[in-house]
C-alpha atoms as a PDB file:
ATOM      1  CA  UNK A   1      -1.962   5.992  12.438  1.00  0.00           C
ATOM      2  CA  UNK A   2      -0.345   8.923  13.886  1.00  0.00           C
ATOM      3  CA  UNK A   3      -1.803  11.386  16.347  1.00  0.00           C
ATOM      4  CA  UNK A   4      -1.009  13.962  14.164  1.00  0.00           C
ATOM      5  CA  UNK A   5      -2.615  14.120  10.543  1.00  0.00           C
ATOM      6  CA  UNK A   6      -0.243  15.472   7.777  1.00  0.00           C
ATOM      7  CA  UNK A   7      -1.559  16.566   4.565  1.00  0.00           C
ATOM      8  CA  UNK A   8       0.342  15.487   1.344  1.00  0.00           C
ATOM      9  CA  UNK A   9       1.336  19.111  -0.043  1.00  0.00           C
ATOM     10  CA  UNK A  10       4.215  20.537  -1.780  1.00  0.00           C
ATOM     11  CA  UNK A  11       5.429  22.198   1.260  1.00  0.00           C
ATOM     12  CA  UNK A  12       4.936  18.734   3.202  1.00  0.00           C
ATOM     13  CA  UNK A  13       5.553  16.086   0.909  1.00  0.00           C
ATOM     14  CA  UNK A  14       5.940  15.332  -2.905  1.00  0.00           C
ATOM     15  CA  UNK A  15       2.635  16.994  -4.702  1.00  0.00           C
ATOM     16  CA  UNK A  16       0.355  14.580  -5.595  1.00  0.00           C
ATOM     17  CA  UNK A  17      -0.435  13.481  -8.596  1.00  0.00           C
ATOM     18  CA  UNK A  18      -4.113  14.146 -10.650  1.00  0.00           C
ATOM     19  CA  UNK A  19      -6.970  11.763  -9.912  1.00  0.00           C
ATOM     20  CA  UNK A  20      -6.650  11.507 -14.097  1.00  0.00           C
ATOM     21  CA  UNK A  21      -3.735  10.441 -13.937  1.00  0.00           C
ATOM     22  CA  UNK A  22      -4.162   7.598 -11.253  1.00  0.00           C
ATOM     23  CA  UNK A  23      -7.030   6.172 -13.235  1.00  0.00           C
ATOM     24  CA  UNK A  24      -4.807   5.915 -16.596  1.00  0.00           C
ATOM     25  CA  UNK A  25      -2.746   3.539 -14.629  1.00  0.00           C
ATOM     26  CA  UNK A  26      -3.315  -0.088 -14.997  1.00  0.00           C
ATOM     27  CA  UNK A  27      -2.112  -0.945 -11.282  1.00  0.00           C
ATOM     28  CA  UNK A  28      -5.650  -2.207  -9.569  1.00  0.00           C
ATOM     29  CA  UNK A  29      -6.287  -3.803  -5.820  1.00  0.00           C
ATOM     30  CA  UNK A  30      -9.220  -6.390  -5.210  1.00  0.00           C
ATOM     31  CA  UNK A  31     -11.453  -3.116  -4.728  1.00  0.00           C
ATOM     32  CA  UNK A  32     -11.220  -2.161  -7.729  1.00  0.00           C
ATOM     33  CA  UNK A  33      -9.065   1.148  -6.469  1.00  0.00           C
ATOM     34  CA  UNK A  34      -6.740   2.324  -9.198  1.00  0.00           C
ATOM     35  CA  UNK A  35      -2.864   2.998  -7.973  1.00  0.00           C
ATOM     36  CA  UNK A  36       0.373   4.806  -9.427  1.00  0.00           C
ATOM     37  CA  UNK A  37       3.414   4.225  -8.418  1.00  0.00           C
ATOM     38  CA  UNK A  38       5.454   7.219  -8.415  1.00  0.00           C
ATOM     39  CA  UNK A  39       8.171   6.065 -10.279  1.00  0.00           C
ATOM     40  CA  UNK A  40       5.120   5.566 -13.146  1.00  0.00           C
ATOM     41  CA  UNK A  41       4.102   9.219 -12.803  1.00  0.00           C
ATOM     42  CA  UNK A  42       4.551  11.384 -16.225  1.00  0.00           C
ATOM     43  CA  UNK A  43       6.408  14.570 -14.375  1.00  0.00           C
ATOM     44  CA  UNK A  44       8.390  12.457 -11.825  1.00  0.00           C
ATOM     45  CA  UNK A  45       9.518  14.616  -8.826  1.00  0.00           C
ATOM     46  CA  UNK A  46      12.231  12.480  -7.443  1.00  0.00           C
ATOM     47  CA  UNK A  47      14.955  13.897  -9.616  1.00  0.00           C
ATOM     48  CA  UNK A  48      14.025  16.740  -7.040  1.00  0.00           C
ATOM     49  CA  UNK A  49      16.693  16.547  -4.242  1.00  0.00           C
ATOM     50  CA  UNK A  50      14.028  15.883  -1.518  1.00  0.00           C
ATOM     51  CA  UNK A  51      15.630  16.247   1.878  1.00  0.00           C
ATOM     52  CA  UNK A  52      13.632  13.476   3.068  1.00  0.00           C
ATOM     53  CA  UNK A  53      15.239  10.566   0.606  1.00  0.00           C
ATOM     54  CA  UNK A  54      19.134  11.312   2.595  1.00  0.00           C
ATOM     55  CA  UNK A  55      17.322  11.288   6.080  1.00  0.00           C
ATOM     56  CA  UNK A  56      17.044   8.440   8.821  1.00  0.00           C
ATOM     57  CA  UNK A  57      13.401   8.519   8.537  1.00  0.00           C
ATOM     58  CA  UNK A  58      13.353   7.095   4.865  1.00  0.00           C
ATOM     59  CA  UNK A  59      14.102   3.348   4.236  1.00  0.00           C
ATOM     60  CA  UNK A  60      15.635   2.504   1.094  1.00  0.00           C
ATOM     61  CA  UNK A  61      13.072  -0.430   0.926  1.00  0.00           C
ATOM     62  CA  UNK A  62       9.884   1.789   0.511  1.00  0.00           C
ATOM     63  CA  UNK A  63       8.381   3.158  -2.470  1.00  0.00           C
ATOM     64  CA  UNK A  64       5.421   5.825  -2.820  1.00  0.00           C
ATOM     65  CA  UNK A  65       2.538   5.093  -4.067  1.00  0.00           C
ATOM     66  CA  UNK A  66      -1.159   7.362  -4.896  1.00  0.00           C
ATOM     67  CA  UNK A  67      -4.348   5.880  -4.670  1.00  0.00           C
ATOM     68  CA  UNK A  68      -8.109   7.297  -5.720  1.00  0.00           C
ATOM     69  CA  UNK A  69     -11.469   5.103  -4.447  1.00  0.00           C
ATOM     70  CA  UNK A  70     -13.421   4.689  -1.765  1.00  0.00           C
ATOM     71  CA  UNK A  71     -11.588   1.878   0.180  1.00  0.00           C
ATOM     72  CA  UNK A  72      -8.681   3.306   2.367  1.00  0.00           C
ATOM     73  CA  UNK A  73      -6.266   0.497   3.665  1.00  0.00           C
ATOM     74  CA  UNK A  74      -4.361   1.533   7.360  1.00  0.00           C
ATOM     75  CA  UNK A  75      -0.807   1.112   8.048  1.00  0.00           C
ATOM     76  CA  UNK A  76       0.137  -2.857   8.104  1.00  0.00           C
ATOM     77  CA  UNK A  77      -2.403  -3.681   5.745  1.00  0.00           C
ATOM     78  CA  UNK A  78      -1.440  -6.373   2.618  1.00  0.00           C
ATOM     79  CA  UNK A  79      -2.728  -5.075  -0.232  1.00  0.00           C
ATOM     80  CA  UNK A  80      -2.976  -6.898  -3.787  1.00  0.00           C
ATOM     81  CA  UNK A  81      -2.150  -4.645  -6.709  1.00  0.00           C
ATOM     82  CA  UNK A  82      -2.818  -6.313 -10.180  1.00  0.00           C
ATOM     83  CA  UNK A  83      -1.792  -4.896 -13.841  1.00  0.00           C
ATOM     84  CA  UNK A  84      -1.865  -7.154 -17.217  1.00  0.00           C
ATOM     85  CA  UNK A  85       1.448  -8.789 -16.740  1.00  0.00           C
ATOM     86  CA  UNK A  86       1.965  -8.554 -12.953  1.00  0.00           C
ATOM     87  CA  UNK A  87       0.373  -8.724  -9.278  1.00  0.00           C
ATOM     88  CA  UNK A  88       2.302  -7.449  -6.649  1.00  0.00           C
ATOM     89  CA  UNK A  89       1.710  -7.674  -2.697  1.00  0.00           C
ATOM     90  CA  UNK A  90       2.914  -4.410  -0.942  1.00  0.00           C
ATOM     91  CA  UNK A  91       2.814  -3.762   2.716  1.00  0.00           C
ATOM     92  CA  UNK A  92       1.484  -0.208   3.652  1.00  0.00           C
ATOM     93  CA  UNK A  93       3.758   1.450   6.225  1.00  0.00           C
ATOM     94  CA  UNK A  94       2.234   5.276   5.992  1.00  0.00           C
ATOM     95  CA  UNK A  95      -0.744   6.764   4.426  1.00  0.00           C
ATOM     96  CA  UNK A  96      -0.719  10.691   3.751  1.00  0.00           C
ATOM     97  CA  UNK A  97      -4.247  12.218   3.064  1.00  0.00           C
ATOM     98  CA  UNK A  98      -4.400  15.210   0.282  1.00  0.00           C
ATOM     99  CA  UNK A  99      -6.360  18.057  -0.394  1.00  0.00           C
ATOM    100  CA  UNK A 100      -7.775  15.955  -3.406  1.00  0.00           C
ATOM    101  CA  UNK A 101      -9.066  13.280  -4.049  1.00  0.00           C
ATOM    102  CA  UNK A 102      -6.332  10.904  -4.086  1.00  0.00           C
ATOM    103  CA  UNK A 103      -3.969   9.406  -0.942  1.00  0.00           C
ATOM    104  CA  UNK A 104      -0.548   9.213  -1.011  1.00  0.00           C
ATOM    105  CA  UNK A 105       1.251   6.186   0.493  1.00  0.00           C
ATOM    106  CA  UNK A 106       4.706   4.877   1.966  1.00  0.00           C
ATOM    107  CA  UNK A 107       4.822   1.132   1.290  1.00  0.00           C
ATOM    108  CA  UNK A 108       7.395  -1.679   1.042  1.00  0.00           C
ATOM    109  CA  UNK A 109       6.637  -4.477  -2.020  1.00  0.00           C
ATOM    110  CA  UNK A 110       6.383  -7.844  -0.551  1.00  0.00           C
ATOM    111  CA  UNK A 111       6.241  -9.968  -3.805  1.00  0.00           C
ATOM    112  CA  UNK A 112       6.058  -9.361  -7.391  1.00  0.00           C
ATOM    113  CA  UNK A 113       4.985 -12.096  -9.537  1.00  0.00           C
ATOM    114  CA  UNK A 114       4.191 -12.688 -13.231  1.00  0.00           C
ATOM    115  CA  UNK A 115       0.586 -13.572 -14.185  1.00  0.00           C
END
């Protein structure tokens, strides 16, 4: 983690999503945590042109993620994410705190397998 604690705003970062909206998702880790990946989200913001997607400090390999629960992985964690027809390992690489009660996350997706 960073010295220096960012908040996930709209003049920082993409908004984040509802907590509503994280829980509709069927994306789950072994803590029962629900997670959205942004490219899921119902008003998707990347058709935004967000500076930060042409920089050098975005990899093409990492995708955004939200997260509402109790359980807060740290940077180089392995989480498990589960839905009906797939489970998915993704590697954390940053984690963005909001002003509610969700968690916005840079990750990279390690596997993706059928179930």
């Amino acid at each position: 983690m960073t010295s220096r604690n960012i908040r996930a705003t709209r003049r920082h970062f993409l908004p984040p999503p509802r907590k509503k909206e994280i829980m509709d998702s069927t994306w789950r880790d072994q803590y029962g945590t629900a997670w959205l990946f942004h490219k899921d989200l119902k008003k998707n913001n990347m058709l935004k042109n967000w500076a930060l997607f042409d920089s050098d400090q975005w990899d093409d390999n990492w995708v955004i993620l939200y997260a509402t629960g109790k359980e807060w992985p740290e940077p180089g964690d392995l989480i498990t994410l589960r839905n009906p027809k797939y489970q998915t390992i993704i590697n954390i690489v940053k984690s963005y705190p909001s002003k509610r009660v969700c968690r916005t996350f840079i990750a990279t997706i390690q596997s993706i397998n059928e179930i």
